[in-house]
C-alpha atoms as a PDB file:
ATOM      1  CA  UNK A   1      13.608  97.445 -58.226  1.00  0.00           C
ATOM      2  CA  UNK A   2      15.154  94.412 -59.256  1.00  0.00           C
ATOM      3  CA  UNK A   3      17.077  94.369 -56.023  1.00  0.00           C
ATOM      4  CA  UNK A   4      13.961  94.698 -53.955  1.00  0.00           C
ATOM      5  CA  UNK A   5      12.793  91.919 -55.793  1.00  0.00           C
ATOM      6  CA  UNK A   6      15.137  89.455 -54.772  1.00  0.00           C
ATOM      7  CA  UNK A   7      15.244  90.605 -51.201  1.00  0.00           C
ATOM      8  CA  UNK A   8      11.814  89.856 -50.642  1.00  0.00           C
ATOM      9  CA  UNK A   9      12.473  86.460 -52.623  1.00  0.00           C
ATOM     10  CA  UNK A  10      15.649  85.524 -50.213  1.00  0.00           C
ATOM     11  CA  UNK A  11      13.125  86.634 -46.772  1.00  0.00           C
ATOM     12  CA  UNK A  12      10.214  84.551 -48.417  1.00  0.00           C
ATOM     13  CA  UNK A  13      13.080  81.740 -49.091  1.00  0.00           C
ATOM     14  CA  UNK A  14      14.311  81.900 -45.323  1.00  0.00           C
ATOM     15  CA  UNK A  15      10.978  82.277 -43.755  1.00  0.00           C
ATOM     16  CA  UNK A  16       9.966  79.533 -45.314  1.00  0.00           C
ATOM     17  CA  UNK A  17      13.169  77.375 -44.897  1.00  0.00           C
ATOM     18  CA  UNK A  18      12.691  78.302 -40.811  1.00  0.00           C
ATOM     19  CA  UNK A  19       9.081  76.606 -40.687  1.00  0.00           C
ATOM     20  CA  UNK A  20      10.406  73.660 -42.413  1.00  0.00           C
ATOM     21  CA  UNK A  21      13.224  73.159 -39.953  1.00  0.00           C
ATOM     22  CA  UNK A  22      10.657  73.454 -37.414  1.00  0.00           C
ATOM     23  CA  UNK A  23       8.637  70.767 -38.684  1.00  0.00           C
ATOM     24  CA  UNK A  24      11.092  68.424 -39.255  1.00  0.00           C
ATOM     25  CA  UNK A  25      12.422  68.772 -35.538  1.00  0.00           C
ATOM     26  CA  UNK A  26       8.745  68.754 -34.336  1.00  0.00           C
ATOM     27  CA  UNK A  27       8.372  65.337 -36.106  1.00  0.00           C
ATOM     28  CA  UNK A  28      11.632  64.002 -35.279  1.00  0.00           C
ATOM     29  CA  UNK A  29      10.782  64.840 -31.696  1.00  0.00           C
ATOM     30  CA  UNK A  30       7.575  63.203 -31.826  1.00  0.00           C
ATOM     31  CA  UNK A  31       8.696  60.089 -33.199  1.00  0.00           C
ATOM     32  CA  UNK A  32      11.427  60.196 -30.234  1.00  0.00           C
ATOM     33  CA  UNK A  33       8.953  60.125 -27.722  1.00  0.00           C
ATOM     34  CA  UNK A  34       7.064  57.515 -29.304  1.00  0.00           C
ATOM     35  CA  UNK A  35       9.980  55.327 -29.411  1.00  0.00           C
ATOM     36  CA  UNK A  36      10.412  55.810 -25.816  1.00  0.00           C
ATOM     37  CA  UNK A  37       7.148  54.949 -24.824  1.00  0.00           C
ATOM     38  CA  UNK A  38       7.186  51.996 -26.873  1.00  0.00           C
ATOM     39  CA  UNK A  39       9.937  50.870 -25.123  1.00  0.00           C
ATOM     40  CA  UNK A  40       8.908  51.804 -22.048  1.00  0.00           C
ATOM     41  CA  UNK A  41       5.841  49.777 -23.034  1.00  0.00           C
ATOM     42  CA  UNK A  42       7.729  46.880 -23.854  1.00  0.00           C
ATOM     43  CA  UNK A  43       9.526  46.672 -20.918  1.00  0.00           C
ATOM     44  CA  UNK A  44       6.585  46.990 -18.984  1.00  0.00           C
ATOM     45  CA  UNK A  45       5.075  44.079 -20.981  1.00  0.00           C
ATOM     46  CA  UNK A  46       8.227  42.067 -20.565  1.00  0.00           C
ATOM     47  CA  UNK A  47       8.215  42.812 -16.644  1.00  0.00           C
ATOM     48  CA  UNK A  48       4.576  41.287 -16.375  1.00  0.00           C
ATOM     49  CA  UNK A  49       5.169  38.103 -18.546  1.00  0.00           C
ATOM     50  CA  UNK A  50       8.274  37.578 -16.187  1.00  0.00           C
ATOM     51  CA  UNK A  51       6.162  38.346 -13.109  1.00  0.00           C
ATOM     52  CA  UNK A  52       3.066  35.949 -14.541  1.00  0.00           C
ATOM     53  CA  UNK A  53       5.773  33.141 -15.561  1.00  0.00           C
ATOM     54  CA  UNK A  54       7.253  33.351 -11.903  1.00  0.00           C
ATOM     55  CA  UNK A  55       3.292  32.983 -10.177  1.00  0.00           C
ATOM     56  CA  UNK A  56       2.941  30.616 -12.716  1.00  0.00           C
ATOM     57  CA  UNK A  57       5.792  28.586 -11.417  1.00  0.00           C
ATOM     58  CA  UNK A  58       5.190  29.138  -8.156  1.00  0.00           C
ATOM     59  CA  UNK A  59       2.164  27.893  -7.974  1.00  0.00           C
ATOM     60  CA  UNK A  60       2.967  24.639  -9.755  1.00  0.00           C
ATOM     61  CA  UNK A  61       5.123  24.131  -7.189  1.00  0.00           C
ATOM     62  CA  UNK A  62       3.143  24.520  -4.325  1.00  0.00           C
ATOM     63  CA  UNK A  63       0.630  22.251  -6.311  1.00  0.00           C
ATOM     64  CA  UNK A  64       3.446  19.813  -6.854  1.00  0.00           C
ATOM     65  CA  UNK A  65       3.887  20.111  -3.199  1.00  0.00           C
ATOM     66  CA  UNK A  66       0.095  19.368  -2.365  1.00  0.00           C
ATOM     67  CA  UNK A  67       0.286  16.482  -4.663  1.00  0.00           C
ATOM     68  CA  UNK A  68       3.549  14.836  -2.646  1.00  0.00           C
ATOM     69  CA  UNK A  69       1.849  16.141   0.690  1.00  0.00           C
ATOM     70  CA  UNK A  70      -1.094  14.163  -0.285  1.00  0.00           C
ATOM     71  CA  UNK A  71       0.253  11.063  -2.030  1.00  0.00           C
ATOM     72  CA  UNK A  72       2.422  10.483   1.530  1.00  0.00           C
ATOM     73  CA  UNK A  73      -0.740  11.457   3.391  1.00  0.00           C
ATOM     74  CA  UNK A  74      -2.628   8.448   1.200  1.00  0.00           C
ATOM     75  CA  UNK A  75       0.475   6.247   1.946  1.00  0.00           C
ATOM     76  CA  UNK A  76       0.533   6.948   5.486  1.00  0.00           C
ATOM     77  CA  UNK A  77      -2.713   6.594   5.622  1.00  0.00           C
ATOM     78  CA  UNK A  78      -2.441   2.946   3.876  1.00  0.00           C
ATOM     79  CA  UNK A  79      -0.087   1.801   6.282  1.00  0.00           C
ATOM     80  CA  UNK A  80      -2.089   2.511   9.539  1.00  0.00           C
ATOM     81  CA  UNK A  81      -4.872   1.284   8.012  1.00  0.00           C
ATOM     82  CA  UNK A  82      -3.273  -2.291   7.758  1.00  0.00           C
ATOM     83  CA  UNK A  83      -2.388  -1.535  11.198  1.00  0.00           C
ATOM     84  CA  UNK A  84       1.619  -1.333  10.794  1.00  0.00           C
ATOM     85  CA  UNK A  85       1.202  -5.060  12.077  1.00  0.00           C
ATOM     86  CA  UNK A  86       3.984  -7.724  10.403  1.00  0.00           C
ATOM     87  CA  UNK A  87       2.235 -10.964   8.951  1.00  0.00           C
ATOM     88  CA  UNK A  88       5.313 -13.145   9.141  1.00  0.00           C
ATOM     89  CA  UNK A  89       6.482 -14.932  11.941  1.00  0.00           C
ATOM     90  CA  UNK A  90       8.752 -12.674  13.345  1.00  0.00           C
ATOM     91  CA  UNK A  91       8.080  -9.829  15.425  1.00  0.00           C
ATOM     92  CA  UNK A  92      10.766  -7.975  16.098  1.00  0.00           C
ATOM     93  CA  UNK A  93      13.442 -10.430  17.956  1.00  0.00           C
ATOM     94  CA  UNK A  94      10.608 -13.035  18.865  1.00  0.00           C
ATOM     95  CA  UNK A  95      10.065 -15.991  16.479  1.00  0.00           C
ATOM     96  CA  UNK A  96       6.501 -17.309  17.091  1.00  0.00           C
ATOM     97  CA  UNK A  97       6.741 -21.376  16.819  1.00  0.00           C
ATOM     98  CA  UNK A  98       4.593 -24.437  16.238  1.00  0.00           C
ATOM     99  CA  UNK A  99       5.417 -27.570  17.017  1.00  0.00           C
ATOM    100  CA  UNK A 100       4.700 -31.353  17.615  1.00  0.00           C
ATOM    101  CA  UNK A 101       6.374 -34.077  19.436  1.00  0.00           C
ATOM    102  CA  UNK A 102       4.789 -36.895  16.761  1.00  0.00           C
ATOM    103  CA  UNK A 103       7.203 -35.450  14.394  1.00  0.00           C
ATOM    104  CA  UNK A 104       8.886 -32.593  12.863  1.00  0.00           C
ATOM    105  CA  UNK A 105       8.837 -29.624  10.573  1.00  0.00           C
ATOM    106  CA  UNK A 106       8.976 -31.514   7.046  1.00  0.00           C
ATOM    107  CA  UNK A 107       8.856 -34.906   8.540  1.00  0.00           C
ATOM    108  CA  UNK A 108       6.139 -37.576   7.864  1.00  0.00           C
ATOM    109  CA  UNK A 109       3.227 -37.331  10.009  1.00  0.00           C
ATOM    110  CA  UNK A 110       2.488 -40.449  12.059  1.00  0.00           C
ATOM    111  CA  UNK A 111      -0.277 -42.478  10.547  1.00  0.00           C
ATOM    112  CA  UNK A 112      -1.903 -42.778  13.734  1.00  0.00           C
ATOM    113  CA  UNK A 113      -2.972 -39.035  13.161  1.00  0.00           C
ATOM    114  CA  UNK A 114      -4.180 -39.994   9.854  1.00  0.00           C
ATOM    115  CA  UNK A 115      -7.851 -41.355   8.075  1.00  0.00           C
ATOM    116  CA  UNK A 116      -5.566 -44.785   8.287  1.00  0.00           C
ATOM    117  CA  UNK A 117      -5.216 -44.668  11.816  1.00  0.00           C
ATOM    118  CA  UNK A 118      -7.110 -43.344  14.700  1.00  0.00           C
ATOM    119  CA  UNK A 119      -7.533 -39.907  12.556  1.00  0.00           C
ATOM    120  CA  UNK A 120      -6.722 -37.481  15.771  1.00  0.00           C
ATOM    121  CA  UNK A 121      -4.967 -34.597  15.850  1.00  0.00           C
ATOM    122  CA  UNK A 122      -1.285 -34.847  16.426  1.00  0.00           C
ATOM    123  CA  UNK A 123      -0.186 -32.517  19.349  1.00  0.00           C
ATOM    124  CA  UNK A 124       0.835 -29.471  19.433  1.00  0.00           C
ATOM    125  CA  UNK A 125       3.507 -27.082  21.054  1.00  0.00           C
ATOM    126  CA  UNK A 126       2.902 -23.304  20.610  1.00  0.00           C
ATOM    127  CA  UNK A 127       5.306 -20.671  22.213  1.00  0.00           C
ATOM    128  CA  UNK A 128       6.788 -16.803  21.377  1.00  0.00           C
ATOM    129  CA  UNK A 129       3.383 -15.892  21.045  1.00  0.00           C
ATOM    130  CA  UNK A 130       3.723 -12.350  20.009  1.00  0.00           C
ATOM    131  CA  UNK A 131       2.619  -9.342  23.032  1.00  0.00           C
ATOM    132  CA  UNK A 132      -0.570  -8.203  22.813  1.00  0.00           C
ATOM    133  CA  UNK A 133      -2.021 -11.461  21.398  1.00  0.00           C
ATOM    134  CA  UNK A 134      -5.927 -11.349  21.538  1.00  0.00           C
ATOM    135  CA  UNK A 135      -6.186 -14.778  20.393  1.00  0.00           C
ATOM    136  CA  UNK A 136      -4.965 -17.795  18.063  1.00  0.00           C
ATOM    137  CA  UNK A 137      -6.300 -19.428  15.646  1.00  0.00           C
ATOM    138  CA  UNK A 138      -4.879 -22.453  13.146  1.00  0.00           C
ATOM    139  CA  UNK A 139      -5.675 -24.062   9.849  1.00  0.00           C
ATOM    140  CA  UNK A 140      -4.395 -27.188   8.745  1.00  0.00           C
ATOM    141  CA  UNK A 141      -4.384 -27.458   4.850  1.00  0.00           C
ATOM    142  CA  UNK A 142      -3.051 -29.686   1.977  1.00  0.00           C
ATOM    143  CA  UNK A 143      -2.401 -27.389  -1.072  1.00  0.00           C
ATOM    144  CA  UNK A 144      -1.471 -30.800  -3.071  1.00  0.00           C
ATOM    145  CA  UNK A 145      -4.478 -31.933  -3.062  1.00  0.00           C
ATOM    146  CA  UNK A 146      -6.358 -32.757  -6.944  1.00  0.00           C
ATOM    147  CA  UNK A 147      -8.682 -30.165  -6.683  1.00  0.00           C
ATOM    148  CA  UNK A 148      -6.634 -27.650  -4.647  1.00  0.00           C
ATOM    149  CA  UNK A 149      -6.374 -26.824  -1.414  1.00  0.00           C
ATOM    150  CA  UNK A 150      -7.956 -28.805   1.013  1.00  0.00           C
ATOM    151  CA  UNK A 151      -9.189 -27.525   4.635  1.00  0.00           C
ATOM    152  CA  UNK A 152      -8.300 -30.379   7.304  1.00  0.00           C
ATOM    153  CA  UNK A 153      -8.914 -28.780  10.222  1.00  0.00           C
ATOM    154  CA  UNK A 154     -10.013 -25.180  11.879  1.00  0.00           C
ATOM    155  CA  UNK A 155      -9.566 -23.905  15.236  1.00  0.00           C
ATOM    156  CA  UNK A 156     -10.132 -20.322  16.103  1.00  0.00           C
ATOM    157  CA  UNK A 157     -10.804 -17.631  19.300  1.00  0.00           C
ATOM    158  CA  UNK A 158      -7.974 -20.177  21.227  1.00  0.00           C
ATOM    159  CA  UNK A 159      -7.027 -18.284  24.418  1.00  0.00           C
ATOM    160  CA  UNK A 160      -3.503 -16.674  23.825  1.00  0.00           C
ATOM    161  CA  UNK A 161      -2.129 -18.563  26.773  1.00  0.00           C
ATOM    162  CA  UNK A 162      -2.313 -21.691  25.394  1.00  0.00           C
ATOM    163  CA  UNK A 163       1.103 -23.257  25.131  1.00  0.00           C
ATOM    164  CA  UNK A 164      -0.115 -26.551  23.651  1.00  0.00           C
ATOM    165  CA  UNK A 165      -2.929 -28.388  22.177  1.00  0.00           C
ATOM    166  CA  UNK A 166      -3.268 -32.099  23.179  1.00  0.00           C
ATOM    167  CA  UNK A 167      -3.792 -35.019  20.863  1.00  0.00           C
ATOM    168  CA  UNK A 168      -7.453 -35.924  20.102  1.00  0.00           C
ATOM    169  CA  UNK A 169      -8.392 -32.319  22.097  1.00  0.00           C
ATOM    170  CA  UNK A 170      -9.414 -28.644  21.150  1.00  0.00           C
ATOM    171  CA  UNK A 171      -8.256 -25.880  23.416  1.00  0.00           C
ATOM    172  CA  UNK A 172     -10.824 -24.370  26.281  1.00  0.00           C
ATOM    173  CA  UNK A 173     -13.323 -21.923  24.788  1.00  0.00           C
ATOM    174  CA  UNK A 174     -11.867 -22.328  20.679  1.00  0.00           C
ATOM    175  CA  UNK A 175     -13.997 -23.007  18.576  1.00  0.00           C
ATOM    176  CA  UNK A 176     -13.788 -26.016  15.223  1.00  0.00           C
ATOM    177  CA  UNK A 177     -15.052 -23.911  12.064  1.00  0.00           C
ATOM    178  CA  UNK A 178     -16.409 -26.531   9.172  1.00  0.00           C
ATOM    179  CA  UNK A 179     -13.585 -27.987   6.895  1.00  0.00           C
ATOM    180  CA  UNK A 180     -13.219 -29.001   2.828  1.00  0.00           C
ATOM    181  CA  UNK A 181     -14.987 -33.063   4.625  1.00  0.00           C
ATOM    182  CA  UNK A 182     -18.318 -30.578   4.918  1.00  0.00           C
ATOM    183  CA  UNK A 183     -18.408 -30.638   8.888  1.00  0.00           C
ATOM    184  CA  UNK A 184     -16.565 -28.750  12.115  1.00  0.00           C
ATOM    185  CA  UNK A 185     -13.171 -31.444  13.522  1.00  0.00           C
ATOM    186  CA  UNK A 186     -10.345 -32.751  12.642  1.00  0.00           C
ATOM    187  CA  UNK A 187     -10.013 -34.861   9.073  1.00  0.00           C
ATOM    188  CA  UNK A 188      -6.623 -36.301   9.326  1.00  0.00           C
ATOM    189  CA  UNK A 189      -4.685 -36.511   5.892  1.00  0.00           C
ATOM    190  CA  UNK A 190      -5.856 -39.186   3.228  1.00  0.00           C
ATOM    191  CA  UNK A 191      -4.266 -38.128   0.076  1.00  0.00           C
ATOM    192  CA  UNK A 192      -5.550 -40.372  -3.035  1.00  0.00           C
ATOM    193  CA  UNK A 193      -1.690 -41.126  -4.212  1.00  0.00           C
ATOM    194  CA  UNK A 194       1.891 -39.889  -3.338  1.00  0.00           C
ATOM    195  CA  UNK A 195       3.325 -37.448  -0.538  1.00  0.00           C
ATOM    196  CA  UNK A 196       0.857 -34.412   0.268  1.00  0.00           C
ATOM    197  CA  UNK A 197       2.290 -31.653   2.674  1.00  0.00           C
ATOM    198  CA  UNK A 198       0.168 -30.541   5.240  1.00  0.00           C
ATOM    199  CA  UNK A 199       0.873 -27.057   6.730  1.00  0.00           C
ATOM    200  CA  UNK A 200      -0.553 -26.437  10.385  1.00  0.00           C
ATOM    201  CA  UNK A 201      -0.439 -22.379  10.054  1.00  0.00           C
ATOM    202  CA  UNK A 202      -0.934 -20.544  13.523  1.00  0.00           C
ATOM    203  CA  UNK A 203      -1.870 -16.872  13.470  1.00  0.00           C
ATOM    204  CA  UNK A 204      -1.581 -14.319  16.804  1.00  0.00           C
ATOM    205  CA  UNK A 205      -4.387 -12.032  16.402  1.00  0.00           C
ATOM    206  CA  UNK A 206      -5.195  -8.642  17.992  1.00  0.00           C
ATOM    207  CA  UNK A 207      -9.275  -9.651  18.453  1.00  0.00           C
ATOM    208  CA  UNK A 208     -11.863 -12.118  18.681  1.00  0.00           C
ATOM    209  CA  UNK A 209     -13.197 -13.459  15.670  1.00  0.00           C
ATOM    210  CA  UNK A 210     -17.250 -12.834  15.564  1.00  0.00           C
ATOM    211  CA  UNK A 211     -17.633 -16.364  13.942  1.00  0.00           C
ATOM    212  CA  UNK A 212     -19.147 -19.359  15.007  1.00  0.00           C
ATOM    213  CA  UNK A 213     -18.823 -23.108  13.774  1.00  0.00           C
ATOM    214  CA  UNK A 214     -20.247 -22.398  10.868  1.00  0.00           C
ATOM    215  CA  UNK A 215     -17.240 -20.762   9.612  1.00  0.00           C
ATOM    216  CA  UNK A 216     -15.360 -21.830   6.463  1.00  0.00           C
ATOM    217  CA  UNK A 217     -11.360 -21.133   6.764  1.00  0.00           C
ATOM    218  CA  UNK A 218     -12.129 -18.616   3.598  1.00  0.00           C
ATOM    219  CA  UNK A 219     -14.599 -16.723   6.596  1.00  0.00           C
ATOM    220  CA  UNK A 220     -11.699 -17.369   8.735  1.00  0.00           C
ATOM    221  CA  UNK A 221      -9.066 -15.488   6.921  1.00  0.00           C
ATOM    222  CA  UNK A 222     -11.139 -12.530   5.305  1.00  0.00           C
ATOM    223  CA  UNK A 223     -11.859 -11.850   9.361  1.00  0.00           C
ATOM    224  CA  UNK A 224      -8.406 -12.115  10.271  1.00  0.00           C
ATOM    225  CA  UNK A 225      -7.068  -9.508   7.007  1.00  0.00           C
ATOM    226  CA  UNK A 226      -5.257  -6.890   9.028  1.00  0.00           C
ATOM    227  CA  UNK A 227      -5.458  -8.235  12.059  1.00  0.00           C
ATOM    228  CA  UNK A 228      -2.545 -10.939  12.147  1.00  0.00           C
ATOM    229  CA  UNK A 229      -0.019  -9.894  14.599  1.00  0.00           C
ATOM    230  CA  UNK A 230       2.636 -12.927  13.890  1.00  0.00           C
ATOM    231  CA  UNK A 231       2.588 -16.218  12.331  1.00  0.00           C
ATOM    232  CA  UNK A 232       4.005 -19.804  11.782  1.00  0.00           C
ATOM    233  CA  UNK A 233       3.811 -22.825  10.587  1.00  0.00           C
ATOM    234  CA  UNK A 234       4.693 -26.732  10.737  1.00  0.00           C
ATOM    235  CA  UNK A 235       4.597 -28.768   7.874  1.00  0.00           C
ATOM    236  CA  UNK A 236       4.124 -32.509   8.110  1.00  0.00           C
ATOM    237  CA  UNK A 237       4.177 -35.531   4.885  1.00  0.00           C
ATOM    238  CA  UNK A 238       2.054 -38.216   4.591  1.00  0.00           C
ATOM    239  CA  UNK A 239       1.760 -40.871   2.240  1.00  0.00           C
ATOM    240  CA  UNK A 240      -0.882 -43.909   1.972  1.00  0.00           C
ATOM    241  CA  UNK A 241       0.718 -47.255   1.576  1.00  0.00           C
END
């Protein structure tokens, strides 16, 4: 009896021990395949930072690329707009000139050209006029002067042929805008004390200037702003005595 006893005891005792074994490999098994998909998920996770991290970049390069695109367009875009023309005297291999036979470059100006003489205008030489020259036009200025620069004489619209401009004259068809003495014409120089320069600038142009002789040289040069093919100058002293 006894016996019987502990047989059913040792089947209860095994029986049990097998669903216990199963459990604990059913769990174990479970928690293996939750492992795996959390990996799995990980990776995935990983895979689609990388892949948004590589659009990302991607597209702040092309951006970057817009922005240089752009910034050369706006340069570009700059430079025809001032019309790619040079606005010193040389073009290329040609040096425009200016000249006078009264004197020369950073030489006293003869006072017979001055307001203690016959106050004319001294003559002039012009050549290497750059090509496609629409017209000239020239200022003559004293930037010593006590209250700054001082307008002495304007001549614009002068037919791009012209070679020289005689004393006392104006060129065929040019036109005298009004200078610093309040009136169109040549004001010779008549500096108050010491030795003013006076610069006779000459500008090749690729148009007509829409002015008339009412023009100031300020009107004169805000029409001429990107349209100044070449340019030169002669500069002549004077001093009163």
């Amino acid at each position: 009896m006894k016996q019987n006893k502990k047989i059913k005891f040792l089947k209860v005792f095994f029986i049990f021990f097998a669903f216990l074994m199963v459990f604990i490999f059913i769990n174990a098994a479970c928690k293996i395949n939750v492992s795996k998909d959390s990996g799995v998920a990980s990776i995935q996770h990983e895979q689609e930072r990388t892949n948004n991290i590589n659009q990302t970049s991607e597209q702040t390069k092309k951006e970057n690329a817009n922005v240089s695109t752009k910034e050369s367009a706006v340069t570009e875009t700059s430079l025809i707009g001032n019309g790619s023309k040079k606005t010193n005297n040389e073009i290329g291999d040609i040096i425009m000139k200016i000249e006078s036979s009264a004197f020369k470059n950073n030489e006293n100006i003869p006072s017979k050209y001055t307001c203690d003489g016959e106050n004319i205008n001294p003559p002039l030489k012009i050549s290497e006029i750059p090509q496609n020259t629409v017209s000239l036009a020239l200022i003559v200025e004293d930037p010593d002067a006590p209250g700054g620069t001082w307008i002495h004489w304007t001549v614009f619209n002068i037919n791009p042929d012209t070679k020289q401009i005689t004393e006392n004259s104006v060129p065929e068809g040019a036109i005298e805008g009004v200078t610093d003495f309040g009136k169109p014409g040549y004001g010779g120089p008549c500096p108050p004390s010491g030795v003013h320069r006076y610069f006779f600038k000459l500008y090749a142009l690729d148009l007509i200037l829409k002015l008339n002789s009412s023009a100031s040289a300020d009107d004169i040069k805000k029409a001429m702003e990107g349209h100044i093919l070449g340019s030169a100058e002669l500069v002549g002293l004077y001093s009163r005595k």
